[in-house]
Structure formats: C-alpha cells, structure tokens
PDB file of N, CA and C in Angstrom:
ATOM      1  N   UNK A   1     -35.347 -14.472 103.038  1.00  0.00           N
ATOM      2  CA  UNK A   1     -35.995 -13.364 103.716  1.00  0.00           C
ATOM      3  C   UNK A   1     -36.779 -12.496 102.747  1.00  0.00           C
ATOM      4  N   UNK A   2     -36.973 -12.759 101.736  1.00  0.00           N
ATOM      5  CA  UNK A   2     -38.172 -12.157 100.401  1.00  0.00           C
ATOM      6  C   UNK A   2     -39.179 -11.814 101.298  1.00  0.00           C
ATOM      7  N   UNK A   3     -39.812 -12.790 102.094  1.00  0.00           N
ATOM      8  CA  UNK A   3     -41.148 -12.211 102.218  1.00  0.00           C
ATOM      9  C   UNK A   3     -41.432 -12.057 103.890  1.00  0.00           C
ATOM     10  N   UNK A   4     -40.485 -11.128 104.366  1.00  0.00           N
ATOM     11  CA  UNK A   4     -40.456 -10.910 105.475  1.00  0.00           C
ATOM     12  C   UNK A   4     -41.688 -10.302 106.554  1.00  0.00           C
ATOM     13  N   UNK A   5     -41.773 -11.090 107.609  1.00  0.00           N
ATOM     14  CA  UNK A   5     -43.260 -10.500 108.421  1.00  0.00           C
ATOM     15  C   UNK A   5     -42.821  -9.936 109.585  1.00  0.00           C
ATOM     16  N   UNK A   6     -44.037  -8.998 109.744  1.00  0.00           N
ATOM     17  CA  UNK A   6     -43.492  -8.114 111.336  1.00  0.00           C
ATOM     18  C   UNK A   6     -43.063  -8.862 112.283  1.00  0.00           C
ATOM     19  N   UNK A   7     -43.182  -9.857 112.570  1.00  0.00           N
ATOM     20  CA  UNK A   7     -43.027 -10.942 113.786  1.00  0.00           C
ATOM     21  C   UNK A   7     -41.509 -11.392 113.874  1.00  0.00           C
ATOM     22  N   UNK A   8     -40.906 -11.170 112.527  1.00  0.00           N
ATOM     23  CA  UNK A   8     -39.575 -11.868 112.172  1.00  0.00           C
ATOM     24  C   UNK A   8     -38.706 -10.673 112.390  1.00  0.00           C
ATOM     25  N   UNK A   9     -39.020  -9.403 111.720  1.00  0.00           N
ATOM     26  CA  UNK A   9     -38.032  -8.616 112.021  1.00  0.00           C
ATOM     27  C   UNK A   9     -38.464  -8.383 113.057  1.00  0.00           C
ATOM     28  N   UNK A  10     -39.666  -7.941 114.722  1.00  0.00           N
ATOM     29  CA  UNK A  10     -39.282  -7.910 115.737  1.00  0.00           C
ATOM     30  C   UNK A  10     -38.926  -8.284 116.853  1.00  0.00           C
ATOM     31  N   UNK A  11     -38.733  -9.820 116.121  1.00  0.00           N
ATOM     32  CA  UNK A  11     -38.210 -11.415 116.792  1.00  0.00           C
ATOM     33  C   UNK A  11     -36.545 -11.149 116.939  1.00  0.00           C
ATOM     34  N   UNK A  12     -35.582 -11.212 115.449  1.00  0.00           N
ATOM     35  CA  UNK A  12     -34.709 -11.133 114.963  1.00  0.00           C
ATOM     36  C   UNK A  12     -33.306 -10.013 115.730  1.00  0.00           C
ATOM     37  N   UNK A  13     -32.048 -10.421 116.202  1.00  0.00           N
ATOM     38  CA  UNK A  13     -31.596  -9.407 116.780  1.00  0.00           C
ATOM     39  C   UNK A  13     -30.819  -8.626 115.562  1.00  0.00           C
ATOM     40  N   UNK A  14     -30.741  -7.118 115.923  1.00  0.00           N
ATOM     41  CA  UNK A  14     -30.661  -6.379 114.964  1.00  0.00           C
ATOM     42  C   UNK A  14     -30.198  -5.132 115.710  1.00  0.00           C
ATOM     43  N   UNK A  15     -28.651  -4.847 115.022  1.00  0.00           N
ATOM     44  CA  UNK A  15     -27.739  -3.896 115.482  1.00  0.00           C
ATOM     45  C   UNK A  15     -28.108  -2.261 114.835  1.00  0.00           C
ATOM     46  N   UNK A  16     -28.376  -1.721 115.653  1.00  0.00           N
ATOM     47  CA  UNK A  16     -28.890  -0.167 114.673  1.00  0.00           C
ATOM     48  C   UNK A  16     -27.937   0.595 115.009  1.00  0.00           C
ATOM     49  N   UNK A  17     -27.731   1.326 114.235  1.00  0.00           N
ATOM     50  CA  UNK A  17     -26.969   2.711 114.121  1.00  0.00           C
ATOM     51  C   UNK A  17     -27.614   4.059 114.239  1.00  0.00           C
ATOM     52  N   UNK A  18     -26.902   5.154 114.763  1.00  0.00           N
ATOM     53  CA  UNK A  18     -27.795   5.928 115.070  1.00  0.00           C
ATOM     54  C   UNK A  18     -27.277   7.156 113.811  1.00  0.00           C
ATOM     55  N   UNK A  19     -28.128   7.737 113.621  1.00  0.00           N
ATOM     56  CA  UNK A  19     -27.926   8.680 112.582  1.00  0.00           C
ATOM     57  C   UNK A  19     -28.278  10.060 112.763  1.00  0.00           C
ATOM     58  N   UNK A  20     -28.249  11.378 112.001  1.00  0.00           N
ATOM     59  CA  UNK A  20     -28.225  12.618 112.149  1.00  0.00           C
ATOM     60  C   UNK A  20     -29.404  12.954 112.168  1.00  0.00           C
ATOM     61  N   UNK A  21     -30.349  12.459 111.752  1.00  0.00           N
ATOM     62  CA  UNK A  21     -31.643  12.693 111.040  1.00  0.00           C
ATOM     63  C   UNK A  21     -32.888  12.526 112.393  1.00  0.00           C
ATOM     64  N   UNK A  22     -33.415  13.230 113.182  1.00  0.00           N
ATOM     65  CA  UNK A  22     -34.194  12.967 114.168  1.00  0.00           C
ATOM     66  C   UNK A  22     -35.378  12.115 113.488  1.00  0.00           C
ATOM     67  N   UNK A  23     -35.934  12.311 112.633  1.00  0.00           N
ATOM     68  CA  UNK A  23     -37.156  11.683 112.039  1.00  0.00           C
ATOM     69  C   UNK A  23     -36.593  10.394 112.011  1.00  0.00           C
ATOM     70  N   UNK A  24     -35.735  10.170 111.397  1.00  0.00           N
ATOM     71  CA  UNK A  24     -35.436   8.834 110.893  1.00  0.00           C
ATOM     72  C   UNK A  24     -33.703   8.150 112.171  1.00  0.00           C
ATOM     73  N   UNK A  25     -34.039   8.412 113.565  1.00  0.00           N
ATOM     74  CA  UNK A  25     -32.733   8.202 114.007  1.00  0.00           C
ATOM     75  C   UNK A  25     -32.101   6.835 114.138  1.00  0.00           C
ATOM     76  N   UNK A  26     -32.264   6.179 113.660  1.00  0.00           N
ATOM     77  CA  UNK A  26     -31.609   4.997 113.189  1.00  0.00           C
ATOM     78  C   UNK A  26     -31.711   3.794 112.042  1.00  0.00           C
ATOM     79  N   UNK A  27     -30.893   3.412 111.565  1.00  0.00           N
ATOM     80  CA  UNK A  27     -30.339   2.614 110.266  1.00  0.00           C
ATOM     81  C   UNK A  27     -29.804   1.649 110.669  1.00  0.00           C
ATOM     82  N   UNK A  28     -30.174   0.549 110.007  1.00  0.00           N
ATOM     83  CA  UNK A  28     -29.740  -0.719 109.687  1.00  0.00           C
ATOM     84  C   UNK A  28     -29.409  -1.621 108.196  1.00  0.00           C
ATOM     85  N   UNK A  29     -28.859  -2.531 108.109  1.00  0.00           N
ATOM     86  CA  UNK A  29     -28.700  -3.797 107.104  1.00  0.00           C
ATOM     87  C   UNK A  29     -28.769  -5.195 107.470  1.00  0.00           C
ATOM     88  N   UNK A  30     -29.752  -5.382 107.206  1.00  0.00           N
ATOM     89  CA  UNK A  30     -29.881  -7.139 107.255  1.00  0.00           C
ATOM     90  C   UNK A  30     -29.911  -7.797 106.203  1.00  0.00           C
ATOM     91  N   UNK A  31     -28.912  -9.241 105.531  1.00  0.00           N
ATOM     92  CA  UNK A  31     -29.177  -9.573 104.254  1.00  0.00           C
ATOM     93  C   UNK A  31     -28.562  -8.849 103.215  1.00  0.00           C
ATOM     94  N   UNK A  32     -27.913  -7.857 103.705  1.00  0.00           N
ATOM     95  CA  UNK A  32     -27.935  -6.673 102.442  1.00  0.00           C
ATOM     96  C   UNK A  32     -29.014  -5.822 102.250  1.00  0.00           C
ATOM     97  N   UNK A  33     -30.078  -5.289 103.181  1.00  0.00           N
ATOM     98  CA  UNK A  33     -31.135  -4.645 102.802  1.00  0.00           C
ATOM     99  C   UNK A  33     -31.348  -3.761 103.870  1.00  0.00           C
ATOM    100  N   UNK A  34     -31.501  -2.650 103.664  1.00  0.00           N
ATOM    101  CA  UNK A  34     -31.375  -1.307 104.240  1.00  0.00           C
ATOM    102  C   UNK A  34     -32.866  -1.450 105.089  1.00  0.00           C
ATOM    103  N   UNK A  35     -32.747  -0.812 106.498  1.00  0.00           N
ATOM    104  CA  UNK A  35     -34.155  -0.865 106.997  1.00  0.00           C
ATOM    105  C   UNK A  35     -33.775   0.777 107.816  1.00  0.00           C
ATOM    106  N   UNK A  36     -34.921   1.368 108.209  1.00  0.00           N
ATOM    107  CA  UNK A  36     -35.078   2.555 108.601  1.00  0.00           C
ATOM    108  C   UNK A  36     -36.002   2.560 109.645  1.00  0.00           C
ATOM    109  N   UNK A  37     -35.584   3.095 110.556  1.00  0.00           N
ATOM    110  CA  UNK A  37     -36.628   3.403 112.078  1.00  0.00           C
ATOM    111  C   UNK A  37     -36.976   4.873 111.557  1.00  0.00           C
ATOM    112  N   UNK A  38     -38.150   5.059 111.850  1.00  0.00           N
ATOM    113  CA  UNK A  38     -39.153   6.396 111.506  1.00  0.00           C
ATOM    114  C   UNK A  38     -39.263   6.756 113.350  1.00  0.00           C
ATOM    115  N   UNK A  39     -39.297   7.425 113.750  1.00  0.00           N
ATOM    116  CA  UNK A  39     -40.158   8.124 114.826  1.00  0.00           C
ATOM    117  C   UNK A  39     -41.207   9.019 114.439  1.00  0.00           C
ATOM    118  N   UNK A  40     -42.825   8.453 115.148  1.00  0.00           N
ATOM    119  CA  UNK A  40     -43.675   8.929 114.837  1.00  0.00           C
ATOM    120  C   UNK A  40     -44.276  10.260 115.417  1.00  0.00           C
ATOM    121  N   UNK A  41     -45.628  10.626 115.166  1.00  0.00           N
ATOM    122  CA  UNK A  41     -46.610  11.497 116.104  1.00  0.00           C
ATOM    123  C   UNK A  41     -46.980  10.748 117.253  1.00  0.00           C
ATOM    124  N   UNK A  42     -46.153  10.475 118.558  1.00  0.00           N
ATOM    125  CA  UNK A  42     -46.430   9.978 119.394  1.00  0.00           C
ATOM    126  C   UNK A  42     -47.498  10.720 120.093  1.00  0.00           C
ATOM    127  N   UNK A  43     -48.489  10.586 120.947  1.00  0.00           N
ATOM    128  CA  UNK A  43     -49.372   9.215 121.436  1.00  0.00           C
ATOM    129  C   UNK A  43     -50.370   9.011 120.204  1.00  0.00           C
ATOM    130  N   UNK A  44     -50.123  10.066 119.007  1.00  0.00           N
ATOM    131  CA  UNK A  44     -51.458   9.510 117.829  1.00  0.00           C
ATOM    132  C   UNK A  44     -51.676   8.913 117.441  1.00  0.00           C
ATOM    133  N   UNK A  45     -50.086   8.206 117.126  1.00  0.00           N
ATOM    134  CA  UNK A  45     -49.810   7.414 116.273  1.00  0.00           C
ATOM    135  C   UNK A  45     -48.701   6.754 117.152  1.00  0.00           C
ATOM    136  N   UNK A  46     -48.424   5.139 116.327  1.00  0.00           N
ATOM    137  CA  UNK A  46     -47.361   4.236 117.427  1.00  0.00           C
ATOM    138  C   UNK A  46     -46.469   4.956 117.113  1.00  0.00           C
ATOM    139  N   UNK A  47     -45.261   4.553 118.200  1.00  0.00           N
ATOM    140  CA  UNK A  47     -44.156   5.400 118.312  1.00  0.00           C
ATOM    141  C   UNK A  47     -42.821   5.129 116.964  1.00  0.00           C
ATOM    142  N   UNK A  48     -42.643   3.775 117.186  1.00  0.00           N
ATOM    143  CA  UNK A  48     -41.816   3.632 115.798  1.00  0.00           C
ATOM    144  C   UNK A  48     -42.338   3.445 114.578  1.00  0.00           C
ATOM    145  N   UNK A  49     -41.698   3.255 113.519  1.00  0.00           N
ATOM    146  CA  UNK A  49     -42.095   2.382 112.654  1.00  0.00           C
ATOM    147  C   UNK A  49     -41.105   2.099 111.597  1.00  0.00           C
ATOM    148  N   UNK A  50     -40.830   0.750 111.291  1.00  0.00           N
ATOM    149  CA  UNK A  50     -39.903   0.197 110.745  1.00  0.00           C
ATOM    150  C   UNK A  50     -40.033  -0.067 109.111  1.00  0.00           C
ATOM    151  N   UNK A  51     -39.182   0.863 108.252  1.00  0.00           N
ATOM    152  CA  UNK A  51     -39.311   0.756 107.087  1.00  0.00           C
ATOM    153  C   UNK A  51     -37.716  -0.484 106.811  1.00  0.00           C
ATOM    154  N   UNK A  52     -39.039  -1.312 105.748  1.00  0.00           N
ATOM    155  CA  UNK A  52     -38.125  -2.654 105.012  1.00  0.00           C
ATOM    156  C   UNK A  52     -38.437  -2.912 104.032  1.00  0.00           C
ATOM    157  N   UNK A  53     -37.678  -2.771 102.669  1.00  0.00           N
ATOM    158  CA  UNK A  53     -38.328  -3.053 101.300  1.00  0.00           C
ATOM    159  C   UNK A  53     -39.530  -2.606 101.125  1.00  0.00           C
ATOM    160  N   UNK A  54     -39.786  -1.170 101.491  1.00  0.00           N
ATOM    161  CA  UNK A  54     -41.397  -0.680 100.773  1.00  0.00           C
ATOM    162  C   UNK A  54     -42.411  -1.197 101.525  1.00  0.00           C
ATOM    163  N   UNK A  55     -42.000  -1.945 103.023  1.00  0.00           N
ATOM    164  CA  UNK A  55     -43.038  -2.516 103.578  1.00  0.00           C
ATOM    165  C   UNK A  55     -42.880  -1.536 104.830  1.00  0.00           C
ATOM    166  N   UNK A  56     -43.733  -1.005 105.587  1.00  0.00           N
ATOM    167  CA  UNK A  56     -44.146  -0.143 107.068  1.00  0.00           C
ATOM    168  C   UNK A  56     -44.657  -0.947 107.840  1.00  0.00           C
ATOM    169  N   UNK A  57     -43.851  -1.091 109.284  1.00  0.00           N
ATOM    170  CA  UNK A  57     -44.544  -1.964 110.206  1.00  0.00           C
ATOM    171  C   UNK A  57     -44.124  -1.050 111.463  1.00  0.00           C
ATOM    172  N   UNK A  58     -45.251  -0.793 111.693  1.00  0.00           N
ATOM    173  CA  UNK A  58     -45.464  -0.226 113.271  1.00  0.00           C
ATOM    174  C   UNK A  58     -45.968  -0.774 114.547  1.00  0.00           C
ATOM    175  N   UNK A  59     -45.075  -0.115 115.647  1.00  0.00           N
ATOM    176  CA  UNK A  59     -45.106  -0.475 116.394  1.00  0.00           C
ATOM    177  C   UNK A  59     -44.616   0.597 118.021  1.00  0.00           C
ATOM    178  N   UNK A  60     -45.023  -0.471 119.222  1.00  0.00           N
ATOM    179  CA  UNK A  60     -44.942   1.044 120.270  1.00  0.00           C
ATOM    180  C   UNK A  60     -43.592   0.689 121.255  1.00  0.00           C
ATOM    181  N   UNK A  61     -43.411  -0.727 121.258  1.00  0.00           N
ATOM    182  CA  UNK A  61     -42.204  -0.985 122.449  1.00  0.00           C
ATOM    183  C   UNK A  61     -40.975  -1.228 121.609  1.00  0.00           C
ATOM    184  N   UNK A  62     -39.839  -0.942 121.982  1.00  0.00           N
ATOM    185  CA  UNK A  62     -38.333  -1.497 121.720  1.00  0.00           C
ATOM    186  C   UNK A  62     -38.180  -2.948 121.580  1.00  0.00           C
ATOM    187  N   UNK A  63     -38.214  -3.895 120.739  1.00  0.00           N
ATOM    188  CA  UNK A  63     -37.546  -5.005 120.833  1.00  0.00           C
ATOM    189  C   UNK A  63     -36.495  -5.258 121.628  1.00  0.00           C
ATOM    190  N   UNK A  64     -36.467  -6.448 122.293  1.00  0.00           N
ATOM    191  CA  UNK A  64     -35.507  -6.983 123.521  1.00  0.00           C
ATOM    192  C   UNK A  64     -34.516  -7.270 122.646  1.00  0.00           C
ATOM    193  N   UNK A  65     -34.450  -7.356 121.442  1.00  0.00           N
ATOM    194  CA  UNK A  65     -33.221  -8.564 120.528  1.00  0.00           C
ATOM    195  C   UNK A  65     -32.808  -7.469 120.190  1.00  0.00           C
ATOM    196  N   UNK A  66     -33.543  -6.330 119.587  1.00  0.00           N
ATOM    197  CA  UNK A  66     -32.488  -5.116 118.929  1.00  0.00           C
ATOM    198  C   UNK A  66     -31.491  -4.530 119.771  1.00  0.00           C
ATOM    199  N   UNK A  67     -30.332  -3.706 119.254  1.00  0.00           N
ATOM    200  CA  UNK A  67     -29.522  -2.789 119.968  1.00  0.00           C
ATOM    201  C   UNK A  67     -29.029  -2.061 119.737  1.00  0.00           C
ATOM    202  N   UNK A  68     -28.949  -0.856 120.361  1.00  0.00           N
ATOM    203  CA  UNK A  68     -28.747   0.260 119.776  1.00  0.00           C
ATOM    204  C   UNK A  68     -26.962   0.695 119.690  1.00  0.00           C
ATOM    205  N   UNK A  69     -26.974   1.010 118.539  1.00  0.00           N
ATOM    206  CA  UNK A  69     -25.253   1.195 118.555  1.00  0.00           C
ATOM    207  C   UNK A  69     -25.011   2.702 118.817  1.00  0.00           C
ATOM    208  N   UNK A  70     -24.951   3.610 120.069  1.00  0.00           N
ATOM    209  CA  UNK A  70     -25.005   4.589 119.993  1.00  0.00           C
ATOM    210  C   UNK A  70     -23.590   5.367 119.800  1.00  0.00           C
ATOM    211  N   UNK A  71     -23.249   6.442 119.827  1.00  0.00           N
ATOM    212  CA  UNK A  71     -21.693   7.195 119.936  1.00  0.00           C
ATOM    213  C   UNK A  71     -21.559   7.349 121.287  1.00  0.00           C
ATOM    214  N   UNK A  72     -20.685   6.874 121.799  1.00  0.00           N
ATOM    215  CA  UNK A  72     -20.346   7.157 123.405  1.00  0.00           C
ATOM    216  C   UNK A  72     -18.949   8.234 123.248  1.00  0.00           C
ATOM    217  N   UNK A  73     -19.786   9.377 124.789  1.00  0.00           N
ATOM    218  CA  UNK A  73     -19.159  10.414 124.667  1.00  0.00           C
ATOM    219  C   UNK A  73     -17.397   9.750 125.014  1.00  0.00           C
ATOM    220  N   UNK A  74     -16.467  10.790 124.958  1.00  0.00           N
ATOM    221  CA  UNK A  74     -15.041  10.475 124.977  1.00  0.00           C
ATOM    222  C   UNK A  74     -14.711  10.564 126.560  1.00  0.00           C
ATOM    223  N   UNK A  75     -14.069   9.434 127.101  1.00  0.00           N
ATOM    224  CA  UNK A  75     -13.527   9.706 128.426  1.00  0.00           C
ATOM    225  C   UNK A  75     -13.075  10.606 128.892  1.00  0.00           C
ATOM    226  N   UNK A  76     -13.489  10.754 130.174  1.00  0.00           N
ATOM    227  CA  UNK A  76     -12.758  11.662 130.757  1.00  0.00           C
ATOM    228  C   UNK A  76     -11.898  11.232 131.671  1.00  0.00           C
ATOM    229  N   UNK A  77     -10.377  11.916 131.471  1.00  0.00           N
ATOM    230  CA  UNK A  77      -9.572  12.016 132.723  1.00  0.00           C
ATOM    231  C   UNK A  77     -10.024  12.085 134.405  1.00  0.00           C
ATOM    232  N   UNK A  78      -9.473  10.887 135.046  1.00  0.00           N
ATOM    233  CA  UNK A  78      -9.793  11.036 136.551  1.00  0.00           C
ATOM    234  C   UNK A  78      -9.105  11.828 137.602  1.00  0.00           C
ATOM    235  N   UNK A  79      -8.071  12.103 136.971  1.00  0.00           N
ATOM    236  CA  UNK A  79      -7.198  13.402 137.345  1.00  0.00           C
ATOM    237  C   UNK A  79      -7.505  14.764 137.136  1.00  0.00           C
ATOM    238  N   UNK A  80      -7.696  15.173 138.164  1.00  0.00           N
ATOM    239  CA  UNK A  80      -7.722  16.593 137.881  1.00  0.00           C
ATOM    240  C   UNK A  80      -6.507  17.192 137.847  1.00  0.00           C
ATOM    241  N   UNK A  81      -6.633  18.622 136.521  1.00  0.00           N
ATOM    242  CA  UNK A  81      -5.612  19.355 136.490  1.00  0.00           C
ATOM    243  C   UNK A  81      -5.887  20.872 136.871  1.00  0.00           C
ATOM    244  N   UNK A  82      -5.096  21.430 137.579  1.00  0.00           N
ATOM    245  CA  UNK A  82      -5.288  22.586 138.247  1.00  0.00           C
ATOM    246  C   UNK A  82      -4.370  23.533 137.280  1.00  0.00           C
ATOM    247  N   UNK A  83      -4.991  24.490 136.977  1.00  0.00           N
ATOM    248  CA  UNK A  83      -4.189  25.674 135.720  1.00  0.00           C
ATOM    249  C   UNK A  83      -3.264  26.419 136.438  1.00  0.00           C
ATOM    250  N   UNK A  84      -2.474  26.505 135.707  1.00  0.00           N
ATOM    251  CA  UNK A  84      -1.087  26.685 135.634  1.00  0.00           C
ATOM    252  C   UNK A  84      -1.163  28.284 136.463  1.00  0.00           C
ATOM    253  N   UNK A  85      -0.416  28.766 137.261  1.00  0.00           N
ATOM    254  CA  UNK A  85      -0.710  29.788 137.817  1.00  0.00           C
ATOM    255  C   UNK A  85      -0.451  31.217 136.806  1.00  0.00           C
ATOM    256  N   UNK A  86       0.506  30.948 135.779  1.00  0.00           N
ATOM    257  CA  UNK A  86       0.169  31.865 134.795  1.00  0.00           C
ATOM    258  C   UNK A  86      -0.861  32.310 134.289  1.00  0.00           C
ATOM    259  N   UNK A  87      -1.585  31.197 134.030  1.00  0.00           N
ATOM    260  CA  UNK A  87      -3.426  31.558 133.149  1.00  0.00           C
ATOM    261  C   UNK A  87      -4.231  31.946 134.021  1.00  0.00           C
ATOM    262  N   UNK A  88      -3.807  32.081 135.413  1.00  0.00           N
ATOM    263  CA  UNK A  88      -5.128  32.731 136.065  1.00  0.00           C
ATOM    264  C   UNK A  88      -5.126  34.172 135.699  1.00  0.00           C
ATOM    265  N   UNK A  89      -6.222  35.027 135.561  1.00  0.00           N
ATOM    266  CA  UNK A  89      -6.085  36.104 135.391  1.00  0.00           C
ATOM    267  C   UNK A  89      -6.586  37.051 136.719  1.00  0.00           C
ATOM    268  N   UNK A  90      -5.981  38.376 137.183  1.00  0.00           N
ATOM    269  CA  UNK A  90      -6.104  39.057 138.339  1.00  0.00           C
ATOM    270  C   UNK A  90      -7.102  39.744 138.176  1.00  0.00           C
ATOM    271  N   UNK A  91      -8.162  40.023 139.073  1.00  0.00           N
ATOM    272  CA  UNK A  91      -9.161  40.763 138.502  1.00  0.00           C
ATOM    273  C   UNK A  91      -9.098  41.780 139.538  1.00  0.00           C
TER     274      UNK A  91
END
C-alpha cells in the first residue's frame, strides 16, 4: 500500500472513529498508518477530505464501504420510576 490512490482508499472498507476535534472528526489506521477526515468549507469547497501519508484527497459523498464507529448514547431504562413521595417538595 506505498503508493496508495484515491480510488483504493474510497473503494476499501474502513472503520473510523470519531474524535473531539470538529475540523478533523474522525480517525483511522490502515496498515499501521494513520489517516484523518478533514471537514471542509462546504459548498466551496468538497465536503471531506482524506488525509494519508502527506497525500489530500477530496471528496463530496460518504463511501458505502466506510463506517462510522460512533459513541452510542447509554440505555435507557423502560421502566419508569416515580419519586419517592418524600422528594416531592410542597409548594
């Protein structure tokens, strides 16, 4: 994978992680090699663009093969609990 072309990484399926950073909200490793999603000046400019080894490849749709590994919020209980008649307060 030395001489990797846009066609391959947006062929290729590829697990992303999402990160803190709005500019840059997701990270990857393929091979051992760090790649970076940019979000751009959308409509000026294409919307992503995929940094890989010093190489920039842009682009405007989501790859079908990629996926996004997002944080899913924490379940919620299907039970409801009704507070304790102590904690209500009398107004």
């Amino acid at each position: 994978m030395n001489s990797m072309r846009k066609t391959d990484y947006l062929a290729m399926a590829i697990k992303w992680n999402e990160s803190k950073d709005p500019q840059f909200p997701y990270r990857a490793v393929v091979d051992g090699k760090p790649l970076t999603l940019r979000l751009n000046d959308f409509p000026a400019e294409n919307l992503y663009t995929l940094i890989a080894d010093a190489t920039e490849i842009s682009f405007d749709d989501w790859p079908s093969a990629w996926t996004k590994n997002t944080r899913k919020a924490p379940k919620r209980s299907s039970r409801f609990k009704a507070p304790s008649p102590n904690r209500l307060v009398k107004a």
